[in-house]
C-alpha atoms as a PDB file:
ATOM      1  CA  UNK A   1      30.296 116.658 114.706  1.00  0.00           C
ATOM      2  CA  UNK A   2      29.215 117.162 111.278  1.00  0.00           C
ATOM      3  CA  UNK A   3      31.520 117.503 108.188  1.00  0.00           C
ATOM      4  CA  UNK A   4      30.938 121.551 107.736  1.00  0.00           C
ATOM      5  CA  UNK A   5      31.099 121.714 111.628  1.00  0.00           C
ATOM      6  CA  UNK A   6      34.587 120.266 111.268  1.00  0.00           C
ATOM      7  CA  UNK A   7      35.761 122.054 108.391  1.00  0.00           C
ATOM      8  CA  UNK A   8      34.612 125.350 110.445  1.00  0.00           C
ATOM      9  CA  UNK A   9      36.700 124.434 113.570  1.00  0.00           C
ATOM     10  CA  UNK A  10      39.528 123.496 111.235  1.00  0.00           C
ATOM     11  CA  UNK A  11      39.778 127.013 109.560  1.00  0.00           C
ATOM     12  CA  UNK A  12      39.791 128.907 113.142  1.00  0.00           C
ATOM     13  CA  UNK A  13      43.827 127.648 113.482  1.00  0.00           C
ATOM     14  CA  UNK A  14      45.884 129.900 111.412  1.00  0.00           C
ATOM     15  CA  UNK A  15      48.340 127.207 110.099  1.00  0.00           C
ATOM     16  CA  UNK A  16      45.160 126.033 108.495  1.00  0.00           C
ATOM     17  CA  UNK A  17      44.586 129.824 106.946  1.00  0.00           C
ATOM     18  CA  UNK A  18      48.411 130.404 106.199  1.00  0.00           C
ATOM     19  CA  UNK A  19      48.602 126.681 104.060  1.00  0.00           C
ATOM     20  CA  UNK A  20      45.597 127.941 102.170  1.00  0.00           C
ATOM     21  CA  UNK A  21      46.647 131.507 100.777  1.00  0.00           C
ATOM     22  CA  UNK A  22      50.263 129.631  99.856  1.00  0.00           C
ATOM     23  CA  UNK A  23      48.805 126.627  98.643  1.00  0.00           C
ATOM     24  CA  UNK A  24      46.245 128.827  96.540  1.00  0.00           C
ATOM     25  CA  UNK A  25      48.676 131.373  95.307  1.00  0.00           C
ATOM     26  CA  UNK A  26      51.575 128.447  94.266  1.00  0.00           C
ATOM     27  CA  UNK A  27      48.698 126.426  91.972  1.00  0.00           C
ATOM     28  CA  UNK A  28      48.253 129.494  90.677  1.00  0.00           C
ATOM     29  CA  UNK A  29      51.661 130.390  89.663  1.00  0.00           C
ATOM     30  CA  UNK A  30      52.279 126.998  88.802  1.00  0.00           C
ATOM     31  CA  UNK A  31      49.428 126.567  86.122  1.00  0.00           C
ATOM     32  CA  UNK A  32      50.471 130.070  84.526  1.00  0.00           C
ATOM     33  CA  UNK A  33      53.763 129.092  83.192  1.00  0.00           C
ATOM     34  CA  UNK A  34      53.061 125.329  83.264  1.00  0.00           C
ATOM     35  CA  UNK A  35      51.140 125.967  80.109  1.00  0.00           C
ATOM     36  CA  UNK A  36      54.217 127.406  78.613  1.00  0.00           C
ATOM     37  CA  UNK A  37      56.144 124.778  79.801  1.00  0.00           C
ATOM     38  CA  UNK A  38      53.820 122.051  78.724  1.00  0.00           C
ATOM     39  CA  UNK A  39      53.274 123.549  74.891  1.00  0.00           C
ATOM     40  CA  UNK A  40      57.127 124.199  74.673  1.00  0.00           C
ATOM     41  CA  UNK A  41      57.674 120.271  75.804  1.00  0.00           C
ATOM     42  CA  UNK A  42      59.849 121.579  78.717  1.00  0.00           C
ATOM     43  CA  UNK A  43      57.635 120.271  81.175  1.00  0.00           C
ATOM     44  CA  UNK A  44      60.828 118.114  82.890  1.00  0.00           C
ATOM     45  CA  UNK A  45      62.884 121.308  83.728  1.00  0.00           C
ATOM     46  CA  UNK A  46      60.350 121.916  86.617  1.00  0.00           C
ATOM     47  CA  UNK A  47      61.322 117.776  87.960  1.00  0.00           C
ATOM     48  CA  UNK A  48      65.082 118.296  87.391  1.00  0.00           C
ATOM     49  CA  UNK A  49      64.989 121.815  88.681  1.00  0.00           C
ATOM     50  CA  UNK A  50      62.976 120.680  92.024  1.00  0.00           C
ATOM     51  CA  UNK A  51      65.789 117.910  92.568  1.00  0.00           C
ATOM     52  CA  UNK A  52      68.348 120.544  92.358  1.00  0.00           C
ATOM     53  CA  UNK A  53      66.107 122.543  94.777  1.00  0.00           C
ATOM     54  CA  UNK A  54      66.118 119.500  97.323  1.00  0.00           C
ATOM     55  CA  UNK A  55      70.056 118.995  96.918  1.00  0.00           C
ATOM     56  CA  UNK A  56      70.491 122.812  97.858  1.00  0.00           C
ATOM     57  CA  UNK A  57      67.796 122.295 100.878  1.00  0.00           C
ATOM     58  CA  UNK A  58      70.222 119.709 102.129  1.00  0.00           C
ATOM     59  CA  UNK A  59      72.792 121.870 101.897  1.00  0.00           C
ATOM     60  CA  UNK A  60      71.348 124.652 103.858  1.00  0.00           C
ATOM     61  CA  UNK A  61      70.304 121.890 106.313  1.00  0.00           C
ATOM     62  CA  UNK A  62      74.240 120.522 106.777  1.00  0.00           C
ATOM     63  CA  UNK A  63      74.604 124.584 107.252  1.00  0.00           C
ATOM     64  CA  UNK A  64      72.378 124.836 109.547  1.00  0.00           C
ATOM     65  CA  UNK A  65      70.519 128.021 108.048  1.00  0.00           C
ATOM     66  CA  UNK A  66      67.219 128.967 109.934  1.00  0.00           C
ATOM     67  CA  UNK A  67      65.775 129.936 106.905  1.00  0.00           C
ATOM     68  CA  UNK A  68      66.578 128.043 104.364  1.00  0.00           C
ATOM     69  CA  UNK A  69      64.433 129.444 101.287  1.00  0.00           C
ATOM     70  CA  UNK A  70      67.001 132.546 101.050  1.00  0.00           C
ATOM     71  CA  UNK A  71      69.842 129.964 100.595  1.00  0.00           C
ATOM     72  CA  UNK A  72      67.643 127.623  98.427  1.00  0.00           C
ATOM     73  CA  UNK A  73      65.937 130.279  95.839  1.00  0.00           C
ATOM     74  CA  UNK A  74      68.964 132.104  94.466  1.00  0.00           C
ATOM     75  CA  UNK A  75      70.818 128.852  94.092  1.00  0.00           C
ATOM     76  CA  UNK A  76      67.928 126.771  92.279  1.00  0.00           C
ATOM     77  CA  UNK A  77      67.660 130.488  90.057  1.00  0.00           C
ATOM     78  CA  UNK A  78      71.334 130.212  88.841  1.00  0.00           C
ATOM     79  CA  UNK A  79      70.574 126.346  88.051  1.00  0.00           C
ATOM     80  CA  UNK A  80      67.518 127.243  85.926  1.00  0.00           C
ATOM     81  CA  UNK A  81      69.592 129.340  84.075  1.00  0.00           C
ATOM     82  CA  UNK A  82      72.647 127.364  83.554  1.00  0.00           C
ATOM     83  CA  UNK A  83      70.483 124.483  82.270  1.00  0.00           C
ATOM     84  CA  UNK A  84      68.902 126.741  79.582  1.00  0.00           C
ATOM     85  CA  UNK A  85      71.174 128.500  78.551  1.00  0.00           C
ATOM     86  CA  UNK A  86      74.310 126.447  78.984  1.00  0.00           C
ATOM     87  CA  UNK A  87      72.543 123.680  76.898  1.00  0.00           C
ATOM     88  CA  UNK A  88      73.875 124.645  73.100  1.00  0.00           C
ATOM     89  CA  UNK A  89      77.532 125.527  73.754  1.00  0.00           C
ATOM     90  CA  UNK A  90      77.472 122.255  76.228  1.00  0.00           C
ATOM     91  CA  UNK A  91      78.518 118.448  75.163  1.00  0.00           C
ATOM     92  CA  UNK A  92      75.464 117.234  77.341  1.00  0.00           C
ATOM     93  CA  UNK A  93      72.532 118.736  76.111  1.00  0.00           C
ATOM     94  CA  UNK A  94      68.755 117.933  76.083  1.00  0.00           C
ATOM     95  CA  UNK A  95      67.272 115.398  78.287  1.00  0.00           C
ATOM     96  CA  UNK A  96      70.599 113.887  79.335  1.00  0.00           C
ATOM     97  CA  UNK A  97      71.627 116.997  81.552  1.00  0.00           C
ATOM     98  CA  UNK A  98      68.142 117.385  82.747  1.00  0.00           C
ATOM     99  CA  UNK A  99      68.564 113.632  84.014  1.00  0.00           C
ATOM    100  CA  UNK A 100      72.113 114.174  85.476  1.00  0.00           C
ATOM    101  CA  UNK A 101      71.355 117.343  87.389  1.00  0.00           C
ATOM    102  CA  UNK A 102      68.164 115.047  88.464  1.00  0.00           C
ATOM    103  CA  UNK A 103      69.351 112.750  89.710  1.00  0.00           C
ATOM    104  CA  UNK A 104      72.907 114.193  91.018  1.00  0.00           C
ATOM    105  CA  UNK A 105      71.026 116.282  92.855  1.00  0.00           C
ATOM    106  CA  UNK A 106      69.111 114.061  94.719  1.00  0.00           C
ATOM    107  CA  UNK A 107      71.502 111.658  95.393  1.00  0.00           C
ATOM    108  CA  UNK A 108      74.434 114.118  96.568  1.00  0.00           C
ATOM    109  CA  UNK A 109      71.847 116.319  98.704  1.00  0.00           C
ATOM    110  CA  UNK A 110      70.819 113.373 100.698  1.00  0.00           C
ATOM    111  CA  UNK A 111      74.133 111.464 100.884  1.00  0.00           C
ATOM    112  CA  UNK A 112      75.248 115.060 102.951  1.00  0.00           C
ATOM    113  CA  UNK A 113      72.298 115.041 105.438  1.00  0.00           C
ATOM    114  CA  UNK A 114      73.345 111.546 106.104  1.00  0.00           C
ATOM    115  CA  UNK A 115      76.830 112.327 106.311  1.00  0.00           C
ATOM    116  CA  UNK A 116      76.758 115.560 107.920  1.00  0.00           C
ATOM    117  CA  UNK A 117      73.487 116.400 109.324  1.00  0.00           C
ATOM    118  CA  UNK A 118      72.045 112.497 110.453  1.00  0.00           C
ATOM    119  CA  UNK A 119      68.969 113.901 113.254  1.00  0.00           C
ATOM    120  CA  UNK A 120      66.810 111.291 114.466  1.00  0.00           C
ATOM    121  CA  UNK A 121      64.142 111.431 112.364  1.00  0.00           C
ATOM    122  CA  UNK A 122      66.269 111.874 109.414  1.00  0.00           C
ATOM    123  CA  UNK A 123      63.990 109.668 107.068  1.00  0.00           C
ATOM    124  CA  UNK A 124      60.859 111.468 108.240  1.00  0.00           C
ATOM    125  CA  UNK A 125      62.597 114.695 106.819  1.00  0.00           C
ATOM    126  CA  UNK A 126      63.276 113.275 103.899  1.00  0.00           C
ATOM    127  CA  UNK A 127      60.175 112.163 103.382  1.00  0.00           C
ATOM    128  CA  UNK A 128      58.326 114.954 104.046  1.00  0.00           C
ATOM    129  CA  UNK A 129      60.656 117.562 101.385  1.00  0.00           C
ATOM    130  CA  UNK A 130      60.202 114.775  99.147  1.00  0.00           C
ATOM    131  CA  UNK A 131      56.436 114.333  99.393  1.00  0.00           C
ATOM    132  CA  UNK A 132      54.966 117.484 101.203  1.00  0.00           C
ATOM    133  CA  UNK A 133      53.616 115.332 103.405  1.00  0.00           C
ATOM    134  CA  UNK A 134      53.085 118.347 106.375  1.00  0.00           C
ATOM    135  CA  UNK A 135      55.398 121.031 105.162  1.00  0.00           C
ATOM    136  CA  UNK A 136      52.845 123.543 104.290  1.00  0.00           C
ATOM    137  CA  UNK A 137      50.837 123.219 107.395  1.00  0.00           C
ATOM    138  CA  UNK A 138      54.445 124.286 109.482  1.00  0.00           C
ATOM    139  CA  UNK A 139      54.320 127.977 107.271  1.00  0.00           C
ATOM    140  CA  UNK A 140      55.477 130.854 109.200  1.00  0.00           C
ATOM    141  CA  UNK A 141      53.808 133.969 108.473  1.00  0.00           C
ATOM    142  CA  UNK A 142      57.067 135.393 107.023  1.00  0.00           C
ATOM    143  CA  UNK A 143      57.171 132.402 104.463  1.00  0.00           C
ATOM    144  CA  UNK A 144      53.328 133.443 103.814  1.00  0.00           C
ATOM    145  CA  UNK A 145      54.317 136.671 103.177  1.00  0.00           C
ATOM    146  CA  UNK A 146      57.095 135.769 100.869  1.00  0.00           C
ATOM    147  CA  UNK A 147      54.908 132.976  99.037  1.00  0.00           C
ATOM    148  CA  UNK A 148      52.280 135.547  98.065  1.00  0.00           C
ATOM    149  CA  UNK A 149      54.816 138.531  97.320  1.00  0.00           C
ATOM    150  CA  UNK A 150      56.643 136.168  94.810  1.00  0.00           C
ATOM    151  CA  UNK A 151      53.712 134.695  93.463  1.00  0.00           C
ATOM    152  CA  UNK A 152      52.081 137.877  92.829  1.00  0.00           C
ATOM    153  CA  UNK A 153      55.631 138.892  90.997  1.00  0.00           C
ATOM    154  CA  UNK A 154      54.800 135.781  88.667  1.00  0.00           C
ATOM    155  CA  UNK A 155      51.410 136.559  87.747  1.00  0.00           C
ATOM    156  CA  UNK A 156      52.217 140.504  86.880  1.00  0.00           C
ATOM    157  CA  UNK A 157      54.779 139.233  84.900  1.00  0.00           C
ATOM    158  CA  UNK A 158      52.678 137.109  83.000  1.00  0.00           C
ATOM    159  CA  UNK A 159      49.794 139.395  82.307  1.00  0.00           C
ATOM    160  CA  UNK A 160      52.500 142.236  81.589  1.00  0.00           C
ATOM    161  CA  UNK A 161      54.135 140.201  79.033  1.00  0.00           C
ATOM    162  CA  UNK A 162      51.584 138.126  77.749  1.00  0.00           C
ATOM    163  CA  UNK A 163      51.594 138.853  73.750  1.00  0.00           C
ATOM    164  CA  UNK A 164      55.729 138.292  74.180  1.00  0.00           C
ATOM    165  CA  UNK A 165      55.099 134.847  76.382  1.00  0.00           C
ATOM    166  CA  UNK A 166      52.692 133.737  73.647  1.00  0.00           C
ATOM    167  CA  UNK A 167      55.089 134.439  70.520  1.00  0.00           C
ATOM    168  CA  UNK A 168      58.013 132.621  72.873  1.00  0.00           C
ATOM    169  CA  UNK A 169      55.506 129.940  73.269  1.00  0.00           C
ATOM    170  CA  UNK A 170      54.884 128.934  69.504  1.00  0.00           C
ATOM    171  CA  UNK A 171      57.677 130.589  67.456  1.00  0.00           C
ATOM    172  CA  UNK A 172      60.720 132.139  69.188  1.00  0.00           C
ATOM    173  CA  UNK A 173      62.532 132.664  65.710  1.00  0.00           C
ATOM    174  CA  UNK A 174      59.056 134.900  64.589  1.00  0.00           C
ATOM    175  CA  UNK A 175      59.173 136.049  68.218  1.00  0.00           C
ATOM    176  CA  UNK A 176      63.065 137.563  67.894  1.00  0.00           C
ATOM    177  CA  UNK A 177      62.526 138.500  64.409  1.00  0.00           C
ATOM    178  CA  UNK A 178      59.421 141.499  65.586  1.00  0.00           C
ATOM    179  CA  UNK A 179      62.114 142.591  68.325  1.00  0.00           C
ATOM    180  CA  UNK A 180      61.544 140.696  71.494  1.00  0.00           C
ATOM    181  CA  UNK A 181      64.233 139.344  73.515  1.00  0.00           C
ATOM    182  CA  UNK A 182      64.108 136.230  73.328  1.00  0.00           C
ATOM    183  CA  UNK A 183      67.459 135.172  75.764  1.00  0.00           C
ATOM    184  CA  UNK A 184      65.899 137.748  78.290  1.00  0.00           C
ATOM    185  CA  UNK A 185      62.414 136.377  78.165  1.00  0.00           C
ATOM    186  CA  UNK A 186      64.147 132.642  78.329  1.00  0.00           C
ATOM    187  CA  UNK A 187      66.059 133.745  81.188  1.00  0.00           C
ATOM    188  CA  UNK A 188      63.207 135.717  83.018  1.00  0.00           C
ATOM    189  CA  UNK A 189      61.013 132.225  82.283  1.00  0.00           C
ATOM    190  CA  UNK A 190      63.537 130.132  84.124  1.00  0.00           C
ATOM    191  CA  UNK A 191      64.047 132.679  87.010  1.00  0.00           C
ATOM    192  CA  UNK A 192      60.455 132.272  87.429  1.00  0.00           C
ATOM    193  CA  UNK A 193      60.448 128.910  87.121  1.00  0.00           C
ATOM    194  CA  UNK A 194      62.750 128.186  89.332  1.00  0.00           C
ATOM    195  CA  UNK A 195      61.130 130.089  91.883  1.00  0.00           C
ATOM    196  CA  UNK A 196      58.085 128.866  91.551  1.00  0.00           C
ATOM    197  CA  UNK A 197      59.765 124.872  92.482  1.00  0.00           C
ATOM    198  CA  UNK A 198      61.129 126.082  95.551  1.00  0.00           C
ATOM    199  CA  UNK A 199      57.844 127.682  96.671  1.00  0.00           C
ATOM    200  CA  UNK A 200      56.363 124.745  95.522  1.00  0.00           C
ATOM    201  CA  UNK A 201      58.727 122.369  97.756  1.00  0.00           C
ATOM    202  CA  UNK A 202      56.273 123.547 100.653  1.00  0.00           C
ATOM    203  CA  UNK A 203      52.941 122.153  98.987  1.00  0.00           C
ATOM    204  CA  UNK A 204      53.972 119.008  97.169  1.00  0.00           C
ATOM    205  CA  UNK A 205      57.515 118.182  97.861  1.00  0.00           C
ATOM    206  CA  UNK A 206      60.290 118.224  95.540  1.00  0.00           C
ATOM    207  CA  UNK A 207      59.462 114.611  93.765  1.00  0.00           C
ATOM    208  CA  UNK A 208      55.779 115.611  92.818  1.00  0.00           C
ATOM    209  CA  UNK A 209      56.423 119.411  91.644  1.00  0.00           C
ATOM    210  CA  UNK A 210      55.933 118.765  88.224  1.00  0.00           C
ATOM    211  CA  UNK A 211      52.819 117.040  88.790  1.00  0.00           C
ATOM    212  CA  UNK A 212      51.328 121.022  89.864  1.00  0.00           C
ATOM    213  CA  UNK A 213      52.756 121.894  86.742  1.00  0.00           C
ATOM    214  CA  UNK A 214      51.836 119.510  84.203  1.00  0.00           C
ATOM    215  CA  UNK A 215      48.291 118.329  85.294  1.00  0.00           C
ATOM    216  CA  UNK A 216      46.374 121.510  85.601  1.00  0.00           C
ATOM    217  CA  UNK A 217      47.602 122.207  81.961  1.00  0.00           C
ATOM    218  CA  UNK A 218      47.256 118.948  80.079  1.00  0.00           C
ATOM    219  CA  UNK A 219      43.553 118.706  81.988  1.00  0.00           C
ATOM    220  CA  UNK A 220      43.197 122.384  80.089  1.00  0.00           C
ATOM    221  CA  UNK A 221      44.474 120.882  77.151  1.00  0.00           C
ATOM    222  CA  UNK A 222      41.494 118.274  77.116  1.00  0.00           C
ATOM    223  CA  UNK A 223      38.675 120.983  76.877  1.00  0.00           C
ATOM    224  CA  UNK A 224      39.874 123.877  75.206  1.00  0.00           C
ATOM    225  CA  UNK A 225      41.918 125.121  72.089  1.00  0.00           C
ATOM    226  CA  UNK A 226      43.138 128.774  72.363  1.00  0.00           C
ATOM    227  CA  UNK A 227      45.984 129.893  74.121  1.00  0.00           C
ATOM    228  CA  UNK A 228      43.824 131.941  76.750  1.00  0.00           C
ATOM    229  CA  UNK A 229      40.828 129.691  77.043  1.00  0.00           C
ATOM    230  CA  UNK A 230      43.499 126.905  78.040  1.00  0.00           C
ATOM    231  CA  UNK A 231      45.975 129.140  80.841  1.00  0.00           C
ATOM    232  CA  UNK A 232      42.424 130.451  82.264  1.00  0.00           C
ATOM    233  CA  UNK A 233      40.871 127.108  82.675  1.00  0.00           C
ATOM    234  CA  UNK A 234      44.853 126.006  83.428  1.00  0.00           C
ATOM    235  CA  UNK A 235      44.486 128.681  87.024  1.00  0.00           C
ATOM    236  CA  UNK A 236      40.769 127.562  87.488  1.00  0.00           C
ATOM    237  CA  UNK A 237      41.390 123.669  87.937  1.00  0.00           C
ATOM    238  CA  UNK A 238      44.793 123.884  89.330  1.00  0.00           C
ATOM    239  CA  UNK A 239      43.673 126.775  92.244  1.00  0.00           C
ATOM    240  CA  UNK A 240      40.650 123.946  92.839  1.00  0.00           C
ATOM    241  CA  UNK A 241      42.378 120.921  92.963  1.00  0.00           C
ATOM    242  CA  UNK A 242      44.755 123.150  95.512  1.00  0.00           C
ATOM    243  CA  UNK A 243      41.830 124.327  97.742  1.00  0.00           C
ATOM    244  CA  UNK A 244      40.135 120.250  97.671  1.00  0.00           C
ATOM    245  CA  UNK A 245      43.669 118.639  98.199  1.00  0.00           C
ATOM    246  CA  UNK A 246      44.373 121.044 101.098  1.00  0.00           C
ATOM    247  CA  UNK A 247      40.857 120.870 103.047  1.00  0.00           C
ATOM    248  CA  UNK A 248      40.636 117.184 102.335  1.00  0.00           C
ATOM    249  CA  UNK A 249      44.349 116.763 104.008  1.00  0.00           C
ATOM    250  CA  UNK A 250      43.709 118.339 106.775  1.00  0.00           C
ATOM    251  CA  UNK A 251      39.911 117.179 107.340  1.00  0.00           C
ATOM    252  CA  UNK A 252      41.133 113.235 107.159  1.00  0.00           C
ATOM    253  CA  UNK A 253      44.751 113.946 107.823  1.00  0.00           C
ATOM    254  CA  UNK A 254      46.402 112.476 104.352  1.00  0.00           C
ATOM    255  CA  UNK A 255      49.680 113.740 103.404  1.00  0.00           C
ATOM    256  CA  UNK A 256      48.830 117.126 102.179  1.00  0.00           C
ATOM    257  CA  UNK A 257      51.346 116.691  98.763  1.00  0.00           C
ATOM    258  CA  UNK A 258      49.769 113.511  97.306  1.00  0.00           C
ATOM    259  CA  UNK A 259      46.188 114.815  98.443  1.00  0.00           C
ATOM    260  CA  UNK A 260      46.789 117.979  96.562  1.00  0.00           C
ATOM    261  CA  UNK A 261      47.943 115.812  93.140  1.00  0.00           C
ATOM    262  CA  UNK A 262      45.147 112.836  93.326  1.00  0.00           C
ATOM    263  CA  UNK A 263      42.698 116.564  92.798  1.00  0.00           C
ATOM    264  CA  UNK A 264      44.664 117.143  90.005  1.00  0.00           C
ATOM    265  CA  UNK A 265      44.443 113.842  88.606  1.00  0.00           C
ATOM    266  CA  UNK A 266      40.672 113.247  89.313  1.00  0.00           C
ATOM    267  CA  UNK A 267      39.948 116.679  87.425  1.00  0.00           C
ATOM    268  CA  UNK A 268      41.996 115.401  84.514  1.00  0.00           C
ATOM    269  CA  UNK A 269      39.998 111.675  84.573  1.00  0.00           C
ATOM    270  CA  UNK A 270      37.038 113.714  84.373  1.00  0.00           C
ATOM    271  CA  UNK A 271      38.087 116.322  81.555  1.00  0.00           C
ATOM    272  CA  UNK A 272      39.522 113.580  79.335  1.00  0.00           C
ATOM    273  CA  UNK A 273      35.980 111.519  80.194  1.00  0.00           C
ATOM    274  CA  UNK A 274      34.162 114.543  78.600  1.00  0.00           C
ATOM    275  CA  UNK A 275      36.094 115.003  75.921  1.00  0.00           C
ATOM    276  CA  UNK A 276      36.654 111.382  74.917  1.00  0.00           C
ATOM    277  CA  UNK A 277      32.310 112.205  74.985  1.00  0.00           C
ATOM    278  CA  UNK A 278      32.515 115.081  72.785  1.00  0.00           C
ATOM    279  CA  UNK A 279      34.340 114.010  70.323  1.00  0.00           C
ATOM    280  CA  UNK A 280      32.187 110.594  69.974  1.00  0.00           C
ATOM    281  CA  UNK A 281      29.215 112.825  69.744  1.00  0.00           C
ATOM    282  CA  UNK A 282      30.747 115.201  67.249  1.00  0.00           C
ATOM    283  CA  UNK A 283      31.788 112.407  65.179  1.00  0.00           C
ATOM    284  CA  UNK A 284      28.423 110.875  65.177  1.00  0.00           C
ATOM    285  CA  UNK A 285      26.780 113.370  64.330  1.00  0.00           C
ATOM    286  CA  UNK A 286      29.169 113.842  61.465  1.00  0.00           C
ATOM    287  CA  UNK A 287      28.094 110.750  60.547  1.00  0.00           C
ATOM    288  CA  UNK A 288      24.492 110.985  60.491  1.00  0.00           C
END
């Protein structure tokens, strides 16, 4: 059997179908307000906010909730929120409550599933929310449904307020001083954000989340200058790397989280190659 023979047979199951149109639809979401993220150097909310998205997956798992995304989203929404907006008034601020809610989060969710909820194949569970070793490939068409509904929620809201998003980005003070709203925009960012992680969780597991976020941006970064030039080529490599990871998981059955992130990496390799190139070039010719 040939390569496109397999790939053909592949796409006839519709778990195969389902992971593609989530996987596709997350990277995109992901990239969009990754650049934010990345340019306002709060790319680690995404890693802390993913651990507190594991710790409340646990939870629902102790609970013994079918569906455990309704328990998870609003949860991880209220954390996004508290950690950006409870940061001035608070005694912990910065990095150090990013780290404790981290790392609490982690450790309490899984001390409960051992505790509470120990199945047989507890480390395999683990392993896989961690890693998204198989989780997207186990989508039910409900979850499909709710993936692309919520990422298509993202994306208006990030063409719709794009001019606001891009003053928030550089300048908030110059952005509140023309009018805009800058809590509300901060909050609606987070809310976002935070659902973005959880939808995320699926693809490339809770530990590797802001690897979706970071890389398709910083790869951007590498090539381009503008604001738009760098979100549009942000959505192009990180929907790419989503569609390679995801066929080349399921054609040579690698853990479809790590798959998805070496794409992301190997596109950044090469973008840095180039324009490591280009700038040797432009400073030669500078030179001569």
């Amino acid at each position: 059997m040939t390569f496109l023979e397999k790939l053909y047979l592949y796409f006839q199951y519709p778990f195969v179908i389902y992971a593609m149109i989530a996987g596709t639809m997350i990277a995109l979401c992901s990239s969009l307000l990754g650049v934010t993220l990345v340019l306002r150097r709060f790319s680690f909310i995404g890693d802390s906010l993913s651990h507190t998205a594991f710790g409340c997956l646990c939870v629902a798992t102790v609970l013994k909730i079918t569906t455990p995304v309704y328990f998870v989203l609003p949860l991880t929404v209220i954390a996004a929120v508290i950690i950006l907006c409870g940061g001035k008034n608070s005694k912990v601020k910065g990095d150090a409550n990013l780290a404790m809610v981290s790392a609490g989060s982690l450790a309490v969710g899984y001390l409960l599933m051992n505790l509470f909820a120990p199945p047989s194949n507890l480390s395999a569970d683990v392993c896989s929310t961690l890693f998204g070793s198989t989780l997207i490939l186990t989508l039910k068409k409900s979850e499909v449904i709710l993936s692309v509904v919520l990422s298509i929620s993202v994306v208006l809201f990030f063409i719709l307020n794009y001019n606001r998003i891009f003053a928030l980005t550089f300048d908030q003070e110059f952005a509140f001083a023309c009018g805009t709203k800058t809590r509300l925009y901060n909050f609606l960012t987070a809310s976002f954000t935070a659902v973005i992680i959880v939808l995320a969780m699926n693809l490339v597991g809770s530990l590797l989340i802001s690897a979706l976020i970071i890389f398709p941006s910083v790869t951007s970064l590498q090539l381009f200058k503008s604001f738009k030039s760098v979100t549009v080529a942000s959505c192009i490599f990180s929907v790419t790397a989503a569609v390679f990871g995801i066929t080349a998981a399921v054609i040579f059955g690698t853990p479809v989280g790590p798959t998805v992130v070496a794409s992301n990496i190997i596109f950044f390799l090469c973008c840095k190659t180039v324009s490591i190139v280009k700038n040797k070039l432009q400073l030669k010719f500078k030179e001569n």
